[in-house]
Protein backbone atom coordinates (compact mmCIF):
# COMPACT_ATOMS: atom_id res chain seq x y z
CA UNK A 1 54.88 51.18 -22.59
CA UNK A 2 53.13 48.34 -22.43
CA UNK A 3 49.40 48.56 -21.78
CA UNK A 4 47.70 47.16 -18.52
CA UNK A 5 44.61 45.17 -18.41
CA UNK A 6 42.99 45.89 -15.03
CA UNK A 7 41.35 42.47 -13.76
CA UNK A 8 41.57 39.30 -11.77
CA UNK A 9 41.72 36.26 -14.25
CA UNK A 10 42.07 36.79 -18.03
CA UNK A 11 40.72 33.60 -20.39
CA UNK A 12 42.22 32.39 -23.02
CA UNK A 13 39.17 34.28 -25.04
CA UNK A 14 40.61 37.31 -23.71
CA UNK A 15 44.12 37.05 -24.87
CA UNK A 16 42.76 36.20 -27.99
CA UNK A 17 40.51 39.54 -28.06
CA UNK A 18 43.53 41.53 -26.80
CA UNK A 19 46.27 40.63 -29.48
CA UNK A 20 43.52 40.94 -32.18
CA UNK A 21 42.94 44.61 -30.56
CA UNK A 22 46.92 45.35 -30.18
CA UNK A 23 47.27 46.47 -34.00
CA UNK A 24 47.84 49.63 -36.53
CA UNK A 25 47.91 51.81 -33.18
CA UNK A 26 51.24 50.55 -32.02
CA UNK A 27 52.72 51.33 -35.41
CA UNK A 28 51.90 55.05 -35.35
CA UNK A 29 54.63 57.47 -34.35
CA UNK A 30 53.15 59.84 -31.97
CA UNK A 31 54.44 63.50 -31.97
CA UNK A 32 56.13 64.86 -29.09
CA UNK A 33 54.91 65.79 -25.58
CA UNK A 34 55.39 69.69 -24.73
CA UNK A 35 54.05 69.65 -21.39
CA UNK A 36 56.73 70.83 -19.45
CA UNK A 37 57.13 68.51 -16.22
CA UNK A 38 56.24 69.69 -12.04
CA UNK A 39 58.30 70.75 -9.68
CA UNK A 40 57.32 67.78 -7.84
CA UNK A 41 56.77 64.13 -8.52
CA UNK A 42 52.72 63.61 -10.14
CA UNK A 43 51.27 61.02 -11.75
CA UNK A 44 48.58 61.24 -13.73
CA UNK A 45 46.34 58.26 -14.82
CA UNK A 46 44.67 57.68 -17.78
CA UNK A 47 41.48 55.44 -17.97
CA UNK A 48 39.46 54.11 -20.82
CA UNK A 49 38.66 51.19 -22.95
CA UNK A 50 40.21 49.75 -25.47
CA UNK A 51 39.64 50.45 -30.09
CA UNK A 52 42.41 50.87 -32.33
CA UNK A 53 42.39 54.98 -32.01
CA UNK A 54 42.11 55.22 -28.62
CA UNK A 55 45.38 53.03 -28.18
CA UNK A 56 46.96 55.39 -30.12
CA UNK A 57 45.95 58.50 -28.02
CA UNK A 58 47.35 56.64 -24.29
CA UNK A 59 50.12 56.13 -26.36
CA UNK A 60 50.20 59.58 -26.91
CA UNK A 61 49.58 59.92 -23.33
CA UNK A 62 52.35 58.26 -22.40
CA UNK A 63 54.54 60.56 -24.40
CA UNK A 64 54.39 63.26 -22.00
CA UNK A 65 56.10 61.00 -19.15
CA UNK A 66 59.44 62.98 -18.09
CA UNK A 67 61.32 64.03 -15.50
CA UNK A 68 58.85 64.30 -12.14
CA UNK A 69 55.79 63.42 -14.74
CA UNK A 70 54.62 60.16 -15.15
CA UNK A 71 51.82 59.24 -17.44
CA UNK A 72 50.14 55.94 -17.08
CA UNK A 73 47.14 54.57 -18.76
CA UNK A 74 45.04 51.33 -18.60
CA UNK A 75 42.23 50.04 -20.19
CA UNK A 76 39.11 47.66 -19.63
CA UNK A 77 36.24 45.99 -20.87
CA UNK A 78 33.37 48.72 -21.39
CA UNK A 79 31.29 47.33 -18.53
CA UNK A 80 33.87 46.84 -16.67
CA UNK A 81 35.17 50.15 -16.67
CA UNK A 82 31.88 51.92 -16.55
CA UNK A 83 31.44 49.76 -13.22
CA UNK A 84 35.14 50.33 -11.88
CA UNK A 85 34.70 54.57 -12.68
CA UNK A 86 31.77 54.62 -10.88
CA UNK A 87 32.65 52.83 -7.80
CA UNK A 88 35.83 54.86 -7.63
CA UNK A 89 34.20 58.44 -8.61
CA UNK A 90 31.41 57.64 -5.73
CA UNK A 91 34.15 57.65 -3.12
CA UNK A 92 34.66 61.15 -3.75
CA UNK A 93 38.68 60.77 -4.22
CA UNK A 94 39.42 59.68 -7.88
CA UNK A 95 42.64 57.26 -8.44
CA UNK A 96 42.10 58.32 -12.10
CA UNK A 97 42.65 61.92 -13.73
CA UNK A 98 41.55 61.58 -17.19
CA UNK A 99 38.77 59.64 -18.19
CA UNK A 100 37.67 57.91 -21.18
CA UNK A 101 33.79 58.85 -21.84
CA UNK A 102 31.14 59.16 -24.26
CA UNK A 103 27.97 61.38 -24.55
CA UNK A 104 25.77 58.99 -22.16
CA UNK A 105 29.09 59.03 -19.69
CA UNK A 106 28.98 62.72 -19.90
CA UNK A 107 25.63 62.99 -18.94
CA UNK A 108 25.76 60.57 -16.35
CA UNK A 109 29.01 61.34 -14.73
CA UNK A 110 28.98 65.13 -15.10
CA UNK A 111 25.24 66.01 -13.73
CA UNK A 112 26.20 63.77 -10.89
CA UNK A 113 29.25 66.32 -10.32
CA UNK A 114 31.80 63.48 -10.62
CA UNK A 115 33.62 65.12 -14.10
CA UNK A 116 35.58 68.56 -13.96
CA UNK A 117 34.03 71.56 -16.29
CA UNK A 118 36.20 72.41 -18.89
CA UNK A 119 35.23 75.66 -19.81
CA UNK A 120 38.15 77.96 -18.19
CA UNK A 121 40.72 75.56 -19.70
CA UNK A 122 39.54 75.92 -22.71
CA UNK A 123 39.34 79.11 -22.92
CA UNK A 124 42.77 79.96 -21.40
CA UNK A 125 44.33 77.92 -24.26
CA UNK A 126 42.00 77.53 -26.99
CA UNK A 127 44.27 79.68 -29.44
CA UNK A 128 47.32 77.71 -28.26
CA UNK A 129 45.95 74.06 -29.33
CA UNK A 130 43.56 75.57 -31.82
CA UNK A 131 40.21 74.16 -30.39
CA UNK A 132 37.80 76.51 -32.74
CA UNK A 133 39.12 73.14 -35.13
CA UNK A 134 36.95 70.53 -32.85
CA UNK A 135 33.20 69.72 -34.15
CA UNK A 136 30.40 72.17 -32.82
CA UNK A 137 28.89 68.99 -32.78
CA UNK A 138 30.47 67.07 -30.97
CA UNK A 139 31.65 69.73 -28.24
CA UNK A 140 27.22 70.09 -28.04
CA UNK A 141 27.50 65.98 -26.86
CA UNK A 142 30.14 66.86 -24.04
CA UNK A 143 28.00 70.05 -22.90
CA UNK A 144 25.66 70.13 -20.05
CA UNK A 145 23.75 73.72 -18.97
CA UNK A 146 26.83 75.38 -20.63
CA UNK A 147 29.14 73.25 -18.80
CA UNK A 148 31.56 71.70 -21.21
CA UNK A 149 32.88 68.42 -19.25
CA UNK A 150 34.93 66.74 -21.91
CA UNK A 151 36.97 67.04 -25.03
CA UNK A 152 35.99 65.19 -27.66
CA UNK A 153 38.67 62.64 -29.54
CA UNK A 154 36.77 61.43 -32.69
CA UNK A 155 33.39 61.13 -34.64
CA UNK A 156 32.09 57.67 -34.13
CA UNK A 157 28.67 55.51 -35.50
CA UNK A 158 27.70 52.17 -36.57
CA UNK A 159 27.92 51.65 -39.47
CA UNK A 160 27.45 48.36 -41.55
CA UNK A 161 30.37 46.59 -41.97
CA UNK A 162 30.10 43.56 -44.90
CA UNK A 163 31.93 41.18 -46.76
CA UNK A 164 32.32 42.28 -50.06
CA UNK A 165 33.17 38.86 -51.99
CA UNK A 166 30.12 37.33 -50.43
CA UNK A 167 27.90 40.11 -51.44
CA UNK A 168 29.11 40.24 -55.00
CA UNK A 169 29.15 36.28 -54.85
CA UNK A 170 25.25 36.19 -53.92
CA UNK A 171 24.18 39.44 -55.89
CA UNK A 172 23.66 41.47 -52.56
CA UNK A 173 23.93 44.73 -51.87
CA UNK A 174 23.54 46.39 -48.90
CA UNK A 175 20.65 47.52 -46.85
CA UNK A 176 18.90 50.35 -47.20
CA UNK A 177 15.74 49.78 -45.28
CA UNK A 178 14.48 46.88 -42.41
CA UNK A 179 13.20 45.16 -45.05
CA UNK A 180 16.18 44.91 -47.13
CA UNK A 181 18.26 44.09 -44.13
CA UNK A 182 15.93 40.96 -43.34
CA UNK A 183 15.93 40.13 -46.82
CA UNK A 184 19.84 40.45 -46.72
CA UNK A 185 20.02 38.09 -43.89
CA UNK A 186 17.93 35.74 -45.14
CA UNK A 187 20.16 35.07 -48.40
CA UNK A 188 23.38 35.36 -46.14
CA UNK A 189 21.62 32.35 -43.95
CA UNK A 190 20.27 30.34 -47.10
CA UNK A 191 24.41 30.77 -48.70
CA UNK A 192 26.25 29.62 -45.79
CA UNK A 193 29.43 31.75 -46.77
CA UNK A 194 30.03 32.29 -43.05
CA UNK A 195 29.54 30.65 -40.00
CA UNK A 196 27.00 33.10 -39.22
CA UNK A 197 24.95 35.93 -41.17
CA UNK A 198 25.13 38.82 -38.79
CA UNK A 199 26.64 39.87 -35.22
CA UNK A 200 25.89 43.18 -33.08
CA UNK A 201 27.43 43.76 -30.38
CA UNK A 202 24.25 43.19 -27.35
CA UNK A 203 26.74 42.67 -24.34
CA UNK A 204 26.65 45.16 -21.28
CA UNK A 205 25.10 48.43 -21.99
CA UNK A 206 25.06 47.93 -26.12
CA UNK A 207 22.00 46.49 -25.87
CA UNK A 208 20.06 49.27 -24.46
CA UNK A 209 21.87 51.51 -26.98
CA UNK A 210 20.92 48.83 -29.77
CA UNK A 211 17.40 49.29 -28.82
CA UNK A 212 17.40 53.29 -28.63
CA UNK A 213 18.72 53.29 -32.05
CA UNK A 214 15.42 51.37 -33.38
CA UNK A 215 13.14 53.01 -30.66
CA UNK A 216 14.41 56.47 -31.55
CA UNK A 217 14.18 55.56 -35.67
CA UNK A 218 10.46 55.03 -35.04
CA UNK A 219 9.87 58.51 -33.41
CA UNK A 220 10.44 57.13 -29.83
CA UNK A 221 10.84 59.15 -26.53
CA UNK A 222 12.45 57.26 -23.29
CA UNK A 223 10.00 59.78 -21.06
CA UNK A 224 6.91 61.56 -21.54
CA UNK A 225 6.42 65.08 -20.10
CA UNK A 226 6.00 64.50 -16.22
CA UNK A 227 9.32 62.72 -17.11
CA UNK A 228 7.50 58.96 -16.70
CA UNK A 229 8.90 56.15 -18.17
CA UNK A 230 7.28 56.31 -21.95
CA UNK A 231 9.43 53.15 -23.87
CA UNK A 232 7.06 50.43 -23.14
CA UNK A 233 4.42 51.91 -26.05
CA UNK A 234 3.92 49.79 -29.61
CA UNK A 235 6.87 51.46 -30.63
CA UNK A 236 9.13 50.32 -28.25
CA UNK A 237 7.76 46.61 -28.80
CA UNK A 238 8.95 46.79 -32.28
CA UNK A 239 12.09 48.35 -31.67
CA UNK A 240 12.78 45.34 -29.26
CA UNK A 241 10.70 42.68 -31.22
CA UNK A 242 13.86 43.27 -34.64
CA UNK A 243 16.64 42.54 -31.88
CA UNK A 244 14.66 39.35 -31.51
CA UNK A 245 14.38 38.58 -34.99
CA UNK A 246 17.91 39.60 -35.31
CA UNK A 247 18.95 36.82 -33.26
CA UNK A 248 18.15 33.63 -35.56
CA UNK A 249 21.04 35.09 -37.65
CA UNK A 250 23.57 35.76 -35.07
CA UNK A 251 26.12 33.59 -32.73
CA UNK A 252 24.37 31.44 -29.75
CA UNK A 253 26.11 33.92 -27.30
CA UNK A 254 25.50 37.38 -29.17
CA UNK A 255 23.84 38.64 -25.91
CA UNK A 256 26.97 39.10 -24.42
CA UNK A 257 28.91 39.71 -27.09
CA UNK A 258 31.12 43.18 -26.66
CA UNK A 259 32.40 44.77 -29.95
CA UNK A 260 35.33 43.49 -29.71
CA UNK A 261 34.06 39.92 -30.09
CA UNK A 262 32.14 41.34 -33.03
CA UNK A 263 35.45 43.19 -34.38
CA UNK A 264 37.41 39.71 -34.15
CA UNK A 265 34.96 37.52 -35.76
CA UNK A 266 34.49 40.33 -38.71
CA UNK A 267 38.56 39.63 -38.73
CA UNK A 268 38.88 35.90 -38.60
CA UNK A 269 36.01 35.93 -41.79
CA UNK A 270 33.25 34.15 -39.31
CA UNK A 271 30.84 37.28 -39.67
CA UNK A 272 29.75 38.07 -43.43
CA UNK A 273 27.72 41.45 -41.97
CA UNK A 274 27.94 43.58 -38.76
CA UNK A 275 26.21 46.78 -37.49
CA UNK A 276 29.50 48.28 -35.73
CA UNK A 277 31.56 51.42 -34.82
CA UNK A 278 33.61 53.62 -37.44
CA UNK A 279 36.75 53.27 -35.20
CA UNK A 280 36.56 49.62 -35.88
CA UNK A 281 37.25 49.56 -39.63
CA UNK A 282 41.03 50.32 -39.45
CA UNK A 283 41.26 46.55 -37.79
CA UNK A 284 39.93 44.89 -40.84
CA UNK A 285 42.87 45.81 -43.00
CA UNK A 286 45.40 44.71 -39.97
CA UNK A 287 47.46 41.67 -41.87
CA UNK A 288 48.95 40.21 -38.60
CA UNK A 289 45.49 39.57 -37.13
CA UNK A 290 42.98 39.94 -39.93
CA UNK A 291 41.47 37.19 -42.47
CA UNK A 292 39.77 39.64 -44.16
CA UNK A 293 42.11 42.25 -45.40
CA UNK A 294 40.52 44.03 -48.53
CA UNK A 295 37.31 41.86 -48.45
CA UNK A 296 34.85 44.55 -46.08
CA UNK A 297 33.29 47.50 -47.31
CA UNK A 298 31.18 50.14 -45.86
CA UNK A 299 27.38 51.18 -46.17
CA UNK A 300 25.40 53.31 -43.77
CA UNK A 301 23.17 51.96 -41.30
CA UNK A 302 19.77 51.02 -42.66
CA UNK A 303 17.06 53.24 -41.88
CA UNK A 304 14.64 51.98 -39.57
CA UNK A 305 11.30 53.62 -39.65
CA UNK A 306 8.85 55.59 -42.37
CA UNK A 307 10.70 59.17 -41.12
CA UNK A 308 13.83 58.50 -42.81
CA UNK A 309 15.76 58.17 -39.66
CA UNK A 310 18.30 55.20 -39.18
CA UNK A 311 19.26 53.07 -36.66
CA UNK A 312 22.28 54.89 -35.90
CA UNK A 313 23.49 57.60 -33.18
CA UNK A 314 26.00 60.29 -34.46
CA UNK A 315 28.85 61.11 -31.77
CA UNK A 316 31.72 60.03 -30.83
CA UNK A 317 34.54 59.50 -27.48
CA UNK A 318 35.70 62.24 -25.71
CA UNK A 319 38.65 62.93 -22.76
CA UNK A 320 37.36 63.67 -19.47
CA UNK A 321 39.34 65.33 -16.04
CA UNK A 322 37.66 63.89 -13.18
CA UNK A 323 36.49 66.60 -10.52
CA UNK A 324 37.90 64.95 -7.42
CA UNK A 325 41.41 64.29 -8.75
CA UNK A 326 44.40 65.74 -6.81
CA UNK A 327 46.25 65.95 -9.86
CA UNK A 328 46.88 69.92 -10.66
CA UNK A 329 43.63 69.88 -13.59
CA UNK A 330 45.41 72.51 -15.37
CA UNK A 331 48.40 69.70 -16.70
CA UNK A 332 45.98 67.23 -16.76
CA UNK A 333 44.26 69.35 -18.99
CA UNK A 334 47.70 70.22 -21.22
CA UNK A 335 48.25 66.53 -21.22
CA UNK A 336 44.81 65.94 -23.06
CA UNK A 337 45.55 68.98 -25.38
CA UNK A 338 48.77 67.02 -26.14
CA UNK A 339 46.95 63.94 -26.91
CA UNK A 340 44.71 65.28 -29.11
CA UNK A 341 47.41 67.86 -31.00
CA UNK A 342 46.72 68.15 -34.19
CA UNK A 343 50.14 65.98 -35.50
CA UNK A 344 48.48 63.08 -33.27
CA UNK A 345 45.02 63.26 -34.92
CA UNK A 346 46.60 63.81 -38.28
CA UNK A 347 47.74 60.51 -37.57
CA UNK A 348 45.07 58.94 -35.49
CA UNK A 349 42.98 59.59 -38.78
CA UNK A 350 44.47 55.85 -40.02
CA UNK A 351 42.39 54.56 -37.24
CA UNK A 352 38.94 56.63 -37.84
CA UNK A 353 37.37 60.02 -37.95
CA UNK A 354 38.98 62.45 -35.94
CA UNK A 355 37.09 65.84 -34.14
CA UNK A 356 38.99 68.07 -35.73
CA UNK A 357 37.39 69.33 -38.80
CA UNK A 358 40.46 69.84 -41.06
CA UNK A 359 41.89 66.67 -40.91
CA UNK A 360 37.86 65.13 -40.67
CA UNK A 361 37.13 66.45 -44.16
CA UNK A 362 40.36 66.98 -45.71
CA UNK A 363 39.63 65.20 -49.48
CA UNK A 364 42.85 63.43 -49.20
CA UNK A 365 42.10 61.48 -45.90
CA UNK A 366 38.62 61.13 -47.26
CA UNK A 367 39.62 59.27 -50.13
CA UNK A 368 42.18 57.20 -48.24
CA UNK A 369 39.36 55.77 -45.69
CA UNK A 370 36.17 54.41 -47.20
CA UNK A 371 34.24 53.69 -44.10
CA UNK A 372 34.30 58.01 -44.11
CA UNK A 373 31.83 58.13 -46.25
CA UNK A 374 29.19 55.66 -44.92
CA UNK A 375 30.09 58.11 -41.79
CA UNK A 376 29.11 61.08 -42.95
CA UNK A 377 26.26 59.75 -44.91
CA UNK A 378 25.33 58.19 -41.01
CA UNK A 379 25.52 61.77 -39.63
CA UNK A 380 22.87 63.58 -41.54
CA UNK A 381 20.03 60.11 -41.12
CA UNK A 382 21.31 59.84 -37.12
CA UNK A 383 18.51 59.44 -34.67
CA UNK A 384 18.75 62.15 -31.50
CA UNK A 385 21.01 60.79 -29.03
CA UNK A 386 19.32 59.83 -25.35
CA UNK A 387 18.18 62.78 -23.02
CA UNK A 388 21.12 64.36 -21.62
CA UNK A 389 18.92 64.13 -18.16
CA UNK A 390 20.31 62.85 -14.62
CA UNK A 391 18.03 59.86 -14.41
CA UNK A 392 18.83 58.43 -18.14
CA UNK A 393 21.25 56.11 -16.70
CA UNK A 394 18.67 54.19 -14.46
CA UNK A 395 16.26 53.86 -17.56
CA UNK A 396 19.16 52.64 -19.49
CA UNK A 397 20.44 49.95 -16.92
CA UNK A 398 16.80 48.74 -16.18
CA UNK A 399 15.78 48.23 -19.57
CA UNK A 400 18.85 46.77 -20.79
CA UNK A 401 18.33 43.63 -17.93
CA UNK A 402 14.91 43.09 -18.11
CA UNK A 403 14.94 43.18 -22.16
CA UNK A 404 18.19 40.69 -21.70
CA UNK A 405 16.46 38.30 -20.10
CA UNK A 406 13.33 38.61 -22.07
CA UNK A 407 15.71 37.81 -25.07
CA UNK A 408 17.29 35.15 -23.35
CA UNK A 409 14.47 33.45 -21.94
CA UNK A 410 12.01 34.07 -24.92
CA UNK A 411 9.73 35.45 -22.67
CA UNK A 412 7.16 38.30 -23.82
CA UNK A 413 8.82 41.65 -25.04
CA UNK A 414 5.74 44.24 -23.74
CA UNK A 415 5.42 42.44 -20.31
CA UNK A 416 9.76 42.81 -20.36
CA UNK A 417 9.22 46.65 -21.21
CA UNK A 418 6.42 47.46 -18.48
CA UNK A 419 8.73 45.94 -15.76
CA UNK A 420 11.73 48.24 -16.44
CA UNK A 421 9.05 51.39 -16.93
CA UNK A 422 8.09 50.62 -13.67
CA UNK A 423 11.26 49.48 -11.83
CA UNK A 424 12.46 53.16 -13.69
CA UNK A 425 9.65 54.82 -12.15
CA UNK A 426 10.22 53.47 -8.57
CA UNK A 427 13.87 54.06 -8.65
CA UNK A 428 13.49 57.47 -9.96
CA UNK A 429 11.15 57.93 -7.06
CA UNK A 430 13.54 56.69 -4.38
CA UNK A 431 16.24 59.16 -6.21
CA UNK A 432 13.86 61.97 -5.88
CA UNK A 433 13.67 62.93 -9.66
CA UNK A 434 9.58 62.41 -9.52
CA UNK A 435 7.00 62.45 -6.97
């Protein structure tokens, strides 16, 4: 089936994106769906947005439509959808059943009550589908006060992505430190291999996470302990002042760039060097869309500050069952289990890390997919992920506009930082999470 694009008015930028995004996935035979179909007509909805892997999972989705079941799924833009979800899960009645979501999502969406706990479907069939297989670690990233609110689909980071041939061409290698990276850039900007050096993705909420990767490198906290805003110190200046320097390297319109921009540029050989998610290195060796086939390889992200940290997260996406769905939650929940069957992730593993351990470090698959082990080496230097508290989200949004337009407007980075602190502060005050 093919997949919907929720939204008034695509550009021609966007059909672009979307037929660069529409590979590997499509070609993967998923296994059959044994969830055995109501008595009455249901559908269920599926909700997310849109990487190679998870493609291949609504596919999977989709699988289980038969008889009284259907199965539809949809994607958007991250921003978008993050917007759309929450509009729809504040209404109290959810047009959507299963949710795409991360860690942050799960924190946000699930102490707000909006996600279903998981924890009595998974124990009524975690022999069945085998979920002892699933990451500790990741299931942790999906778990609030014991509640566990999603299931988690793959291990996911940003890693750096570069151009090989270029690197070998100017005697690079890749970083290891912020000084190398600068360095790095600078030689990449002097060569003029590429139309540009270096593109993250700083659209929507990426450049909040962008910063809490370098804030959290440097020992950062987002609150102190009366649970005040605390990112507007020295080190939070810094974190925000590389983003700045980043930008001399990177496109004219990075600050809205999503990563699928980044993705596509990597692909059409614009990019020579990218700071970007695991599940996006299965596009670069797409031959219908990709320039680059067999010219990226894979480092870890460079570490950031003098604690050995880098400026990287360790997590990953995750399936969600959203608490004020009419759907029955126990097939919604069978239909996830289906999804994320262990034929499906066996193949799903073409498109990136998967949670289940066996098939995560199974020597074959490791040696099949090089970006695995700039993964793994990603997992052991990650920085701590943001608080799993109730008011991270407002931090997050707040600081994410004000530093935009400091960016943007080349305005000054501290006075950028104090204004979300406080905005934080007197919205967390109006919510009643401080006095």
């Amino acid at each position: 089936m093919k997949k919907r694009i929720i939204g008034i008015g695509l550009t021609i930028g966007t059909l672009a994106i979307t037929a660069a995004l529409s590979m590997g996935s499509a070609q993967q035979t998923v296994a059959a769906c044994n969830v055995k179909a109501p008595a009455n007509p249901t559908i269920i909805n599926v909700f997310g947005f849109r990487f190679p892997m998870m493609e291949y999972y609504f596919n999977a989705a989709e699988a289980c439509s038969k008889g009284s079941l259907s199965v539809k799924t949809s994607f958007l833009q991250p921003a978008q959808y993050e917007t759309q979800v929450n509009t729809a899960l504040a209404t109290g009645t959810s047009p959507y059943q299963i949710l795409h979501v991360n860690p942050r999502l799960v924190t946000e969406w699930g102490s707000k009550g909006w996600l279903l706990p998981l924890n009595v479907f998974i124990a009524k069939y975690k022999k069945q589908y085998n979920l002892d297989d699933i990451s500790d670690k990741l299931i942790n990233n999906t778990t609030l006060n014991g509640r566990q609110y999603a299931l988690p689909v793959n291990f996911n980071t940003q890693i750096q992505f570069y151009r090989k041939d270029v690197f070998a061409e100017l005697d690079l290698k890749p970083a290891k430190t912020l000084e190398e990276f600068t360095t790095v850039l600078e030689a990449l900007k002097k060569a003029s291999k590429t139309k540009y050096p270096l593109a993250i993705a700083l659209g929507g909420g990426a450049l909040a996470g962008e910063f809490h990767s370098n804030y959290a490198a440097l020992g950062g906290v987002w609150f102190d302990k009366n649970k005040k805003p605390a990112f507007n110190n020295a080190n939070g200046v810094k974190a925000a002042q590389a983003i700045r320097d980043w930008l001399e390297f990177m496109p004219p319109a990075v600050l809205n760039y999503t990563n699928d921009d980044v993705m596509v540029g990597l692909q059409q050989g614009d990019i020579a060097l990218s700071k970007i998610w695991l599940t996006r290195a299965s596009a670069m060796e797409d031959e219908k869309v990709s320039r680059v086939v067999g010219k990226i390889d894979y480092a870890p992200a460079f570490k950031f500050g003098g604690n050995g940290l880098g400026a990287n997260t360790a997590e990953g996406d995750a399936l969600a069952i959203a608490a004020s769905s009419k759907v029955d939650p126990d097939l919604a929940f069978r239909v996830v289990m289906e999804m994320l069957g262990k034929s499906n992730q066996l193949n799903a593993a073409s498109l990136g890390m998967v949670s289940r351990d066996s098939i995560a470090t199974n020597p074959t698959l490791v040696a099949k997919n090089r970006a695995w082990v700039a993964a793994a080496s990603n997992a052991r230097q990650a920085v701590p992920l943001r608080p799993a508290v109730p008011f991270q989200g407002i931090a997050t949004t707040i600081l994410g506009n004000e530093l935009r337009a400091a960016l943007a407007n080349k305005t000054d980075l501290k006075a950028a930082l104090d204004l979300a602190a406080k905005k934080t502060e007197d919205e967390m005050r109006v919510q009643g999470f401080i006095k």
